[in-house]
C-alpha atoms as a PDB file:
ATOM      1  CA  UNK A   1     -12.711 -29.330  -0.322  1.00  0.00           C
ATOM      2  CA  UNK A   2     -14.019 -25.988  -1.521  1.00  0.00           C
ATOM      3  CA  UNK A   3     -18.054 -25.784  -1.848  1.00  0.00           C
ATOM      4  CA  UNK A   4     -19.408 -23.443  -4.048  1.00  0.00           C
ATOM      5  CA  UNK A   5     -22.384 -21.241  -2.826  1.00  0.00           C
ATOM      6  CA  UNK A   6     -24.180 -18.346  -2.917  1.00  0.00           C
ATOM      7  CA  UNK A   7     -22.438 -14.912  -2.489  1.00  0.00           C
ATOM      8  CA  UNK A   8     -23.946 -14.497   1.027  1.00  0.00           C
ATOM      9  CA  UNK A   9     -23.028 -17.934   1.868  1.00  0.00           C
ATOM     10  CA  UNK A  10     -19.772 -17.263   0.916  1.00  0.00           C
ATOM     11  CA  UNK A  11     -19.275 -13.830   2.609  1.00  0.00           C
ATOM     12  CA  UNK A  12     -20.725 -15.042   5.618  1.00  0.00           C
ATOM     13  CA  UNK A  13     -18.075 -17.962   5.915  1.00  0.00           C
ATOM     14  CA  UNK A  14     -15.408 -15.550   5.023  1.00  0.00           C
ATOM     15  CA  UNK A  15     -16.594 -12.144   5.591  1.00  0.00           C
ATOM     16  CA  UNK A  16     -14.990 -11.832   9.513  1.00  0.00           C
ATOM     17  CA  UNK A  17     -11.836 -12.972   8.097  1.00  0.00           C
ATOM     18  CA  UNK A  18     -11.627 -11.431   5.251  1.00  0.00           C
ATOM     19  CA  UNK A  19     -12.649  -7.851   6.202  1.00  0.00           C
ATOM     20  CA  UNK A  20     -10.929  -8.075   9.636  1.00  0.00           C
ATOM     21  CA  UNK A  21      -8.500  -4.842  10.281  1.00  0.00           C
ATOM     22  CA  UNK A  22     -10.051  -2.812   6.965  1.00  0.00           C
ATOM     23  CA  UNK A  23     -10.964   0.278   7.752  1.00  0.00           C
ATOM     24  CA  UNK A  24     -14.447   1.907   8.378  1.00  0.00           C
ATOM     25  CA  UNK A  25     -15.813   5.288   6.938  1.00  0.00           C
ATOM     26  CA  UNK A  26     -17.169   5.465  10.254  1.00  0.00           C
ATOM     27  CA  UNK A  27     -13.640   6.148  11.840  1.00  0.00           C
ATOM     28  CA  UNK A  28     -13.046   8.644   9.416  1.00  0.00           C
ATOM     29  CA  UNK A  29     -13.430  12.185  11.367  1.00  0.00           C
ATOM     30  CA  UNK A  30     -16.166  14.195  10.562  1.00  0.00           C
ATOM     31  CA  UNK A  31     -15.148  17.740   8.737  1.00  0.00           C
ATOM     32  CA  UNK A  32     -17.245  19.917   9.413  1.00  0.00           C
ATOM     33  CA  UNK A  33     -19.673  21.393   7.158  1.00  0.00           C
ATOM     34  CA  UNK A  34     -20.370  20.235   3.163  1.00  0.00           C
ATOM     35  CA  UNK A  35     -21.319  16.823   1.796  1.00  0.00           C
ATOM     36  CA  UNK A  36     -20.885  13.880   2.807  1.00  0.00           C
ATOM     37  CA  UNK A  37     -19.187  13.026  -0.199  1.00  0.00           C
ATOM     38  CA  UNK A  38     -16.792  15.656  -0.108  1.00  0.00           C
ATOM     39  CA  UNK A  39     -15.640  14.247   3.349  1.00  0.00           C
ATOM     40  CA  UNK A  40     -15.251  10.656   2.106  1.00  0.00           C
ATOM     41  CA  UNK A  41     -13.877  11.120  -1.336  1.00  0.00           C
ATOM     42  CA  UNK A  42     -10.051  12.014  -0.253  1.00  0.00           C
ATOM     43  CA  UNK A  43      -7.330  11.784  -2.050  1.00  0.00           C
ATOM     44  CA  UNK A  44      -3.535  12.794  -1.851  1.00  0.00           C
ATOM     45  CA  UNK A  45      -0.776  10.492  -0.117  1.00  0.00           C
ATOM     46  CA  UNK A  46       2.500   9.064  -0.388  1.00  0.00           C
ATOM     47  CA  UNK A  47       3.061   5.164  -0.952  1.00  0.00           C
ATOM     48  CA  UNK A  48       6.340   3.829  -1.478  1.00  0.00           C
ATOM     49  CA  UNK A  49       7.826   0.364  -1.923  1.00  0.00           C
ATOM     50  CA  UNK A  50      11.446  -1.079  -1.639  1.00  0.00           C
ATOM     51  CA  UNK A  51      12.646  -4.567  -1.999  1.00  0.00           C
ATOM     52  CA  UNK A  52      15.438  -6.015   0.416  1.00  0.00           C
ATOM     53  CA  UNK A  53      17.399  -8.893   1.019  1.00  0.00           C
ATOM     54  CA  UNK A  54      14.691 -10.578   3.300  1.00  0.00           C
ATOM     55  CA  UNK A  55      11.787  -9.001   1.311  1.00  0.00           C
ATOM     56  CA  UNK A  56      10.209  -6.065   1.058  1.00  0.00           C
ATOM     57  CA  UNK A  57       9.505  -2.960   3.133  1.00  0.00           C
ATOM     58  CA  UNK A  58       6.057  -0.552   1.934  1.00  0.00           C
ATOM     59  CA  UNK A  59       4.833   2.650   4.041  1.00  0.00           C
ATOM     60  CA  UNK A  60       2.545   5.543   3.580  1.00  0.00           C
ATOM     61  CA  UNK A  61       2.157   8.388   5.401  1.00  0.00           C
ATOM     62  CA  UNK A  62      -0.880   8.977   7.382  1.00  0.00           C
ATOM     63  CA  UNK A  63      -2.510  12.484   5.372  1.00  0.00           C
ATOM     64  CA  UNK A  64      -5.963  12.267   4.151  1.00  0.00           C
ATOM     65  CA  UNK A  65      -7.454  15.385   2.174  1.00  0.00           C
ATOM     66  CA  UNK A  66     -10.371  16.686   0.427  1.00  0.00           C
ATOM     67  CA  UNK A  67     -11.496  19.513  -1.512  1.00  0.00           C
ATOM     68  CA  UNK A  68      -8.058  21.084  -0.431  1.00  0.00           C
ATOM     69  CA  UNK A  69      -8.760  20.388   3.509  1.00  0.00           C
ATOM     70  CA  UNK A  70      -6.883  17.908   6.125  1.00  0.00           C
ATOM     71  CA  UNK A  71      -9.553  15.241   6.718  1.00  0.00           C
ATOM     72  CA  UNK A  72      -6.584  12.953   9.175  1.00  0.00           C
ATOM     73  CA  UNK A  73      -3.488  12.900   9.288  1.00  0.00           C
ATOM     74  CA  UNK A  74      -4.056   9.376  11.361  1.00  0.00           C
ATOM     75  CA  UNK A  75      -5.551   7.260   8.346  1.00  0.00           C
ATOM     76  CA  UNK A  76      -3.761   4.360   7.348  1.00  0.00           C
ATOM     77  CA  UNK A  77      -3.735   2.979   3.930  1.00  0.00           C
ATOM     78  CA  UNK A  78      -2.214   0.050   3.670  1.00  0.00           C
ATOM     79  CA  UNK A  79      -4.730  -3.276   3.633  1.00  0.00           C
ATOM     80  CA  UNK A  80      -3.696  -7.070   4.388  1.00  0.00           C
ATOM     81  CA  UNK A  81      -4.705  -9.152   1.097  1.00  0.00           C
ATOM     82  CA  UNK A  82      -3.134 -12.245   2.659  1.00  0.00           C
ATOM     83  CA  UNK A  83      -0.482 -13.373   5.067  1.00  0.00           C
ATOM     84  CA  UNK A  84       2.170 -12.082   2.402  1.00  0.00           C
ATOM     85  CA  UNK A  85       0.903  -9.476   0.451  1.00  0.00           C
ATOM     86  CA  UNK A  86      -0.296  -5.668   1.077  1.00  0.00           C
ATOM     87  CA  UNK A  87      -2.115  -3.030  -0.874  1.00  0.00           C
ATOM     88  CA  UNK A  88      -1.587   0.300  -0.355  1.00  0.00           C
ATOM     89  CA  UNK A  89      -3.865   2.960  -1.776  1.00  0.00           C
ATOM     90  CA  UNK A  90      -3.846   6.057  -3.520  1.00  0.00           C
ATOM     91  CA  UNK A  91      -6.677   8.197  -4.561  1.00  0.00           C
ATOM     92  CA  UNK A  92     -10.088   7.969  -3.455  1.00  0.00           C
ATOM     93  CA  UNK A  93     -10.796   5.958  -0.311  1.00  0.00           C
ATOM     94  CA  UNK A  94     -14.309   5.363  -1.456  1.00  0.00           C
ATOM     95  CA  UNK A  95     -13.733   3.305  -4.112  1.00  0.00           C
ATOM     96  CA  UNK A  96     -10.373   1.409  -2.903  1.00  0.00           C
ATOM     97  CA  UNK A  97     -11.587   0.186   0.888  1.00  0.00           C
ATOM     98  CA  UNK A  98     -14.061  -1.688  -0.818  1.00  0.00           C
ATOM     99  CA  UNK A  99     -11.529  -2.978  -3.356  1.00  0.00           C
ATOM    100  CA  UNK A 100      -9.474  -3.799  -0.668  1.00  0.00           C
ATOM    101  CA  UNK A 101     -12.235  -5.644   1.235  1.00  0.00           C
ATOM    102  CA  UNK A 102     -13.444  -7.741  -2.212  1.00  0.00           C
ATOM    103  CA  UNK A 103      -9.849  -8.237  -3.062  1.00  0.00           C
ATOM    104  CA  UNK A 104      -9.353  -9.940   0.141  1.00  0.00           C
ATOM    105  CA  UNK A 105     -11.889 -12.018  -0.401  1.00  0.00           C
ATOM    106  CA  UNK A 106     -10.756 -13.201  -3.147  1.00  0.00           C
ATOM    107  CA  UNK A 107      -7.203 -14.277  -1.944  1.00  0.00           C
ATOM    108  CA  UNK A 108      -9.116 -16.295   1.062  1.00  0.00           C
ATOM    109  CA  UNK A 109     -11.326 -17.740  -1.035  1.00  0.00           C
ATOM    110  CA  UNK A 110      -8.509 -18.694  -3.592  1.00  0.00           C
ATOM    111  CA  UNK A 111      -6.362 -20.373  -0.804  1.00  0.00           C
ATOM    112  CA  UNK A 112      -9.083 -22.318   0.617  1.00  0.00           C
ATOM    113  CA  UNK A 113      -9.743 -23.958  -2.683  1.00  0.00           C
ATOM    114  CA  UNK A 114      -6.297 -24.393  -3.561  1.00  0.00           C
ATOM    115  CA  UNK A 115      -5.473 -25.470  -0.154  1.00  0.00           C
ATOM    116  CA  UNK A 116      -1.334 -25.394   0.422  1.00  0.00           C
ATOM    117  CA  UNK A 117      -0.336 -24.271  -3.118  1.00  0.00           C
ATOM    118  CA  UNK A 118       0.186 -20.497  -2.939  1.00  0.00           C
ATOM    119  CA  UNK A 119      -1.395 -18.229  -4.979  1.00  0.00           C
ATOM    120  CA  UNK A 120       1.231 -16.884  -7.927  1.00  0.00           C
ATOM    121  CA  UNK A 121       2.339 -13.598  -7.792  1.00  0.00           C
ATOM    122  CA  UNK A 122       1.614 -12.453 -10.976  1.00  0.00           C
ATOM    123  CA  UNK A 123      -1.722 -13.974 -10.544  1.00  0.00           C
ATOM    124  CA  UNK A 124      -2.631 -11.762  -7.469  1.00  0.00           C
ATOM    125  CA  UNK A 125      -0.909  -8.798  -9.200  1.00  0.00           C
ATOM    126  CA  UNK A 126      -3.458  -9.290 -12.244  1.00  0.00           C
ATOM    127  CA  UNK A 127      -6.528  -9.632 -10.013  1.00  0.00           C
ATOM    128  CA  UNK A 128      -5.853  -6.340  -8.329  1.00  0.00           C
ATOM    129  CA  UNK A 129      -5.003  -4.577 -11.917  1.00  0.00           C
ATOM    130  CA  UNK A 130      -8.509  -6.169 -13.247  1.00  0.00           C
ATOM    131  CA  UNK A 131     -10.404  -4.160 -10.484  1.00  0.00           C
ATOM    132  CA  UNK A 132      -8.662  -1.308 -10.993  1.00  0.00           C
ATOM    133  CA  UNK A 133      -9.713  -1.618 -14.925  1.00  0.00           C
ATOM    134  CA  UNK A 134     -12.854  -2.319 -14.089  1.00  0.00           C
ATOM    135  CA  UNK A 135     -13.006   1.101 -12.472  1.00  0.00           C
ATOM    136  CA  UNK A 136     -12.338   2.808 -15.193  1.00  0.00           C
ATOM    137  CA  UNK A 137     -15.663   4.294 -16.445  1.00  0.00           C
ATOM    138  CA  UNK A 138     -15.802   5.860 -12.400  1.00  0.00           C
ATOM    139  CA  UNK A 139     -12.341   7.159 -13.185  1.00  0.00           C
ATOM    140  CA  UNK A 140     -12.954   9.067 -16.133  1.00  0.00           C
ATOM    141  CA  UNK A 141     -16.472   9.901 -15.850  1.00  0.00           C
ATOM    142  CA  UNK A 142     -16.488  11.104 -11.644  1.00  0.00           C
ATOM    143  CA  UNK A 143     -12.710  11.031 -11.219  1.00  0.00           C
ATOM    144  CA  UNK A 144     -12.829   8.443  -8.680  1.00  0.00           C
ATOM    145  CA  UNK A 145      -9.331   7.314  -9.183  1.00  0.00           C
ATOM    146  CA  UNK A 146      -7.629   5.040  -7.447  1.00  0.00           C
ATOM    147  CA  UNK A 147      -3.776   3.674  -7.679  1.00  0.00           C
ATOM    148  CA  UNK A 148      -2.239   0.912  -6.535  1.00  0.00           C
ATOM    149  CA  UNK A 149       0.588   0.295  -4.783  1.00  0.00           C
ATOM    150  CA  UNK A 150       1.258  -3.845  -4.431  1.00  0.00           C
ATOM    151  CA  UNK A 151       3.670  -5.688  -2.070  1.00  0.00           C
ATOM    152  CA  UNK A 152       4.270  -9.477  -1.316  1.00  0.00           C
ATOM    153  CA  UNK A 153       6.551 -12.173  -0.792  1.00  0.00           C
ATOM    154  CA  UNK A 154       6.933 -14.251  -3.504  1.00  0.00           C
ATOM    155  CA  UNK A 155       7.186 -17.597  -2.255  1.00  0.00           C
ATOM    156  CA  UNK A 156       8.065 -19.526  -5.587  1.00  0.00           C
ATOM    157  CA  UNK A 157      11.145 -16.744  -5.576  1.00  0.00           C
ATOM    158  CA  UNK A 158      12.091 -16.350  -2.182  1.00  0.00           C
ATOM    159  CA  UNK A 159      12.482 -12.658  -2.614  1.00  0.00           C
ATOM    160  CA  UNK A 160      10.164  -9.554  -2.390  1.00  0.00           C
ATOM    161  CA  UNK A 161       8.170  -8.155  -5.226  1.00  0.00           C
ATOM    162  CA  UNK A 162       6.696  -4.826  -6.218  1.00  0.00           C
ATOM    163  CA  UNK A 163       3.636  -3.656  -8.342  1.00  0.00           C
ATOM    164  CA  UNK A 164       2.460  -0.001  -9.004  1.00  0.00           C
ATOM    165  CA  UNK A 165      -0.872  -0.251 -11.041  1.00  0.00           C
ATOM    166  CA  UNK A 166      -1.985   2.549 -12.695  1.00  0.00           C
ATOM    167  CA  UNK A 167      -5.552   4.120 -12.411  1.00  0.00           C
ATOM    168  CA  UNK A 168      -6.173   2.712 -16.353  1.00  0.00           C
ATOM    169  CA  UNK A 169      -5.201  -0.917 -14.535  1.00  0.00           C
ATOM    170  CA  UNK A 170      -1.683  -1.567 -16.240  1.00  0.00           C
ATOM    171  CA  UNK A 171       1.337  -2.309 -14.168  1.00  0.00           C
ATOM    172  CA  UNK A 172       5.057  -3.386 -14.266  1.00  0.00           C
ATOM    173  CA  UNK A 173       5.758  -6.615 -13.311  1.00  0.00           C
ATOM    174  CA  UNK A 174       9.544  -5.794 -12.882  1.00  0.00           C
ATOM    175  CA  UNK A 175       9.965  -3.278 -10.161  1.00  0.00           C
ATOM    176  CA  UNK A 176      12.792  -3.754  -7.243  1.00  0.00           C
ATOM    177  CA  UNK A 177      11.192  -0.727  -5.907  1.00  0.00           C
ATOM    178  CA  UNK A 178       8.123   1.680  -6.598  1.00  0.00           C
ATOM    179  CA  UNK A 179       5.570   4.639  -5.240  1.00  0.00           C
ATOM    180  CA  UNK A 180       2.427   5.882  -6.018  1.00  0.00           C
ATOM    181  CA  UNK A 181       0.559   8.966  -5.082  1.00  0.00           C
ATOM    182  CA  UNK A 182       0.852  12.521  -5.256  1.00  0.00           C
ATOM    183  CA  UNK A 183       4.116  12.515  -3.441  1.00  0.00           C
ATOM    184  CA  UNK A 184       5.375   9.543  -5.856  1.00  0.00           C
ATOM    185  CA  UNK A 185       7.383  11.219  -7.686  1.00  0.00           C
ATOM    186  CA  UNK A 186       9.581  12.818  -5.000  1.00  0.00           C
ATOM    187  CA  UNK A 187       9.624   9.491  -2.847  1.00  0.00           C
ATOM    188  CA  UNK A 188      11.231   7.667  -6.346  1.00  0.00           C
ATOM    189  CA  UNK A 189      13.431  10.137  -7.173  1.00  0.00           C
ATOM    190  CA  UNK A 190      14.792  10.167  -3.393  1.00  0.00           C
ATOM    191  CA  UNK A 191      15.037   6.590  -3.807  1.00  0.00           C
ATOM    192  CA  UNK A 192      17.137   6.743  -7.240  1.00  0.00           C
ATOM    193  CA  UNK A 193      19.465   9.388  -5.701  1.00  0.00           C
ATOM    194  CA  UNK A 194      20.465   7.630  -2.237  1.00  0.00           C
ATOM    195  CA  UNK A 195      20.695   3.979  -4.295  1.00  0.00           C
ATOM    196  CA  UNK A 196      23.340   5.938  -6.143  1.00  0.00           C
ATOM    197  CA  UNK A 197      25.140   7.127  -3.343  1.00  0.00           C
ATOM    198  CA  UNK A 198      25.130   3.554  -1.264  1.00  0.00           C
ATOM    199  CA  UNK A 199      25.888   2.221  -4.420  1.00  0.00           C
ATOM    200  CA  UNK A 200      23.682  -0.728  -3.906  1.00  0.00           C
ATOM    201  CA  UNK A 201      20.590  -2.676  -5.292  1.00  0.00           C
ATOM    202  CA  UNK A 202      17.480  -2.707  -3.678  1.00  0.00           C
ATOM    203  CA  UNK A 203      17.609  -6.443  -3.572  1.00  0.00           C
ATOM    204  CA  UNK A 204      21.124  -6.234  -1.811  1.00  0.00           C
ATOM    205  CA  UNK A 205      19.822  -4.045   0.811  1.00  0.00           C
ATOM    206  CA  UNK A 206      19.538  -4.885   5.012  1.00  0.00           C
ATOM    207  CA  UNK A 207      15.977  -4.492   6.356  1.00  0.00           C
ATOM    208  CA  UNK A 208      17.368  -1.660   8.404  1.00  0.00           C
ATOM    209  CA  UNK A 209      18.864   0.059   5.242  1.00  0.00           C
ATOM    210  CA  UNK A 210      15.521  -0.437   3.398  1.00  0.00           C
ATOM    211  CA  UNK A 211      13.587   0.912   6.507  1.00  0.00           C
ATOM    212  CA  UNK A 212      15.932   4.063   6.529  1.00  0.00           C
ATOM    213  CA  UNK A 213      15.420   4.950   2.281  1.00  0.00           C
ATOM    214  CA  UNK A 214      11.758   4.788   2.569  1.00  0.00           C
ATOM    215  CA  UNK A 215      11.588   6.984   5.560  1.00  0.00           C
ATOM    216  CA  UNK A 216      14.298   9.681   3.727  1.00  0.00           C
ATOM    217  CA  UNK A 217      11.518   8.809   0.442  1.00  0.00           C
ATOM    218  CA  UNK A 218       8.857   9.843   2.470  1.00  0.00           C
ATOM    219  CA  UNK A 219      10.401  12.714   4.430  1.00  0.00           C
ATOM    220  CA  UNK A 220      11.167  13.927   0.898  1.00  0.00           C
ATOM    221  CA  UNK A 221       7.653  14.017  -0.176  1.00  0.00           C
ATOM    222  CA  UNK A 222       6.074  15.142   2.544  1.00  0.00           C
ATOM    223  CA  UNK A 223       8.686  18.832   2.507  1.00  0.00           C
ATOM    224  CA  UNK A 224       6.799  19.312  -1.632  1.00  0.00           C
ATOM    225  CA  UNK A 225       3.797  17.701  -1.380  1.00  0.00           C
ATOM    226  CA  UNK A 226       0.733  19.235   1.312  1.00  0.00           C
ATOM    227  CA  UNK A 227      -1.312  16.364   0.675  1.00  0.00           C
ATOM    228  CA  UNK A 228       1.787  14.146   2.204  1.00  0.00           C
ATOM    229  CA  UNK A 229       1.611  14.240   5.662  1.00  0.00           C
ATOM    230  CA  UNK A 230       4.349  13.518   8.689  1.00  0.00           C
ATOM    231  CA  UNK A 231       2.620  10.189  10.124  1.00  0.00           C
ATOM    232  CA  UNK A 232       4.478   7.619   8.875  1.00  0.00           C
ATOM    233  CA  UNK A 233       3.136   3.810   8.912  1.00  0.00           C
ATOM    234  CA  UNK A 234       5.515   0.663   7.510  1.00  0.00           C
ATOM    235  CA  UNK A 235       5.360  -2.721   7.441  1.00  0.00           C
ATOM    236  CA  UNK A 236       7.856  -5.149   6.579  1.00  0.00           C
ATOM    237  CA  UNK A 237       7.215  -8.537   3.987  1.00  0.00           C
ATOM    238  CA  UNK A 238       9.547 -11.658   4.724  1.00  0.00           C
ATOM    239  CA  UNK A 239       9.169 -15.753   4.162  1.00  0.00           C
ATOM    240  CA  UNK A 240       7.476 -15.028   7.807  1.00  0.00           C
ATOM    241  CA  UNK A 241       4.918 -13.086   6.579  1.00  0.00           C
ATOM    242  CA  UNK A 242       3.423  -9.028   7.347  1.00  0.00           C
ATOM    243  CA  UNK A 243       4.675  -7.676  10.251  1.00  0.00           C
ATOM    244  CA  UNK A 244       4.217  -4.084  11.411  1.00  0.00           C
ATOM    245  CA  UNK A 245       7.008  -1.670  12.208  1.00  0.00           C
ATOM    246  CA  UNK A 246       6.267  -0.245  15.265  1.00  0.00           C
ATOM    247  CA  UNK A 247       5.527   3.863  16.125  1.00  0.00           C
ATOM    248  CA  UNK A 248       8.724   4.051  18.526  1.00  0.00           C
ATOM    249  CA  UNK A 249      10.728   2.346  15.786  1.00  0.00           C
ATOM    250  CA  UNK A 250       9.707   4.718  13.038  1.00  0.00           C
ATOM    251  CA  UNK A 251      10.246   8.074  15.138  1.00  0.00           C
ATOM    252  CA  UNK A 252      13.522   6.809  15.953  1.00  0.00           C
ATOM    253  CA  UNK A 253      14.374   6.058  12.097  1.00  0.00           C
ATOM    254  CA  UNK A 254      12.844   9.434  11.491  1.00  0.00           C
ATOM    255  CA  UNK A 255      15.610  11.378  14.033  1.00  0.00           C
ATOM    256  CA  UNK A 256      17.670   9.147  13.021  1.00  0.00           C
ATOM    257  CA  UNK A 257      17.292  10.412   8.812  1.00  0.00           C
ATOM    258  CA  UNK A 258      16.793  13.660   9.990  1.00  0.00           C
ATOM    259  CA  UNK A 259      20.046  14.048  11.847  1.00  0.00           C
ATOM    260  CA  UNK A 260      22.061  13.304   9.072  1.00  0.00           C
ATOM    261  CA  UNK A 261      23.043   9.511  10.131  1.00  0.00           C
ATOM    262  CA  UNK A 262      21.336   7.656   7.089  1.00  0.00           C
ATOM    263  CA  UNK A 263      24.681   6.950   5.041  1.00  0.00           C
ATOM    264  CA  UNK A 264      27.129   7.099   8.097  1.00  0.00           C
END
């Protein structure tokens, strides 16, 4: 049984879970000369999203940037909300690490006091667009923008799901497949053009086909877009739960798109 306390009592029963494997500002490399804030406020990435048959498969590729530098191009944006679900970010890093963090949280906190029922999927879905709303005075006022890329496994479903929320906090609740970013555009319309040509939907693809369109998505962005870099990082969503896609795994899906062997 859930007891309800003060925030510090709260963050200190939850805060080593809950924050475990989020990234620290401190990791981020120093730049060089400037402002502080010019160093931590990056933006510019691809995210992209693709349901399968066992789930769903989301990457991102590794480029931070500010003020039209390289900060990384070894910065990983994709956060673990709960044993199913993952938020990657777009936009400033600032403002959604700490979302991430607080969002987390929440989903701990949530499960503990439901105890075995999962969360819903929608519900989750409109906790992360009500942050992103509540950002939006920072938006418009600093342009500290952040978007939202949201995967899980629905359990009540048995199938994958996929949420882009916008910077204004809206989001589609219908999406077999979706990106975000400054890339997003090219990694979707990738996606549209090779679903054509296997002549498949998403939700009928292998986790090995899904693996192979997100790394042609990304591969795609990352040839128009400078602020999408060649570091790739994916994870995979099933009724098991997250599990990372290893680095050997991805460079050999990379050669692999690269020489052609995608559609064979």
């Amino acid at each position: 049984m859930f007891i309800f306390g003060t925030p510090e009592e709260i963050f200190g029963k939850f805060g080593d879970i809950a924050f475990a494997g989020l990234k620290d500002f401190s990791k981020i490399p120093n730049m060089g000369d400037g402002d502080i804030f010019d160093r931590i406020a990056m933006h510019g990435t691809t995210d992209v999203a693709i349901v399968n048959r066992e789930g769903v498969i989301i990457a991102t590729d590794g480029r931070a940037s500010a003020e039209h530098r390289i900060a990384t191009d070894d910065f990983e944006k994709m956060f673990l909300l709960d044993r199913y679900s993952i938020m990657a970010i777009a936009g400033v890093p600032l403002v959604g690490i700490p979302m991430a963090k607080m969002l987390r949280t929440r989903f701990s906190i949530e499960a503990y006091d439901h105890e075995t029922i999962h969360l819903p999927t929608e519900t989750k879905a409109n906790f992360i667009s009500q942050m992103i709303r509540n950002n939006i005075g920072l938006a418009l006022a600093h342009k500290l923008i952040v978007e939202v890329l949201f995967a899980t496994f629905d359990n009540s479903s048995g199938s994958g799901r996929v949420f882009t929320i916008w910077p204004d906090g809206n989001h589609d609740p219908n999406l077999n497949y979706g990106s975000c970013g400054s890339g997003g555009n090219t990694a979707k319309l990738t996606l549209d053009i090779l679903l054509r040509v296997l002549r498949k939907k998403p939700q009928d693809l292998s986790i090995g086909e899904a693996k192979g369109l997100i790394i042609s998505a990304l591969i795609e962005a990352n040839r128009v877009d400078s602020a999408t870099g060649r570091r790739i990082y994916m994870k995979s969503i099933t009724k098991s739960g997250v599990e990372d896609i290893g680095v050997e795994e991805i460079r050999e899906l990379v050669a692999t798109v690269e020489n052609g062997g995608l559609l064979s």
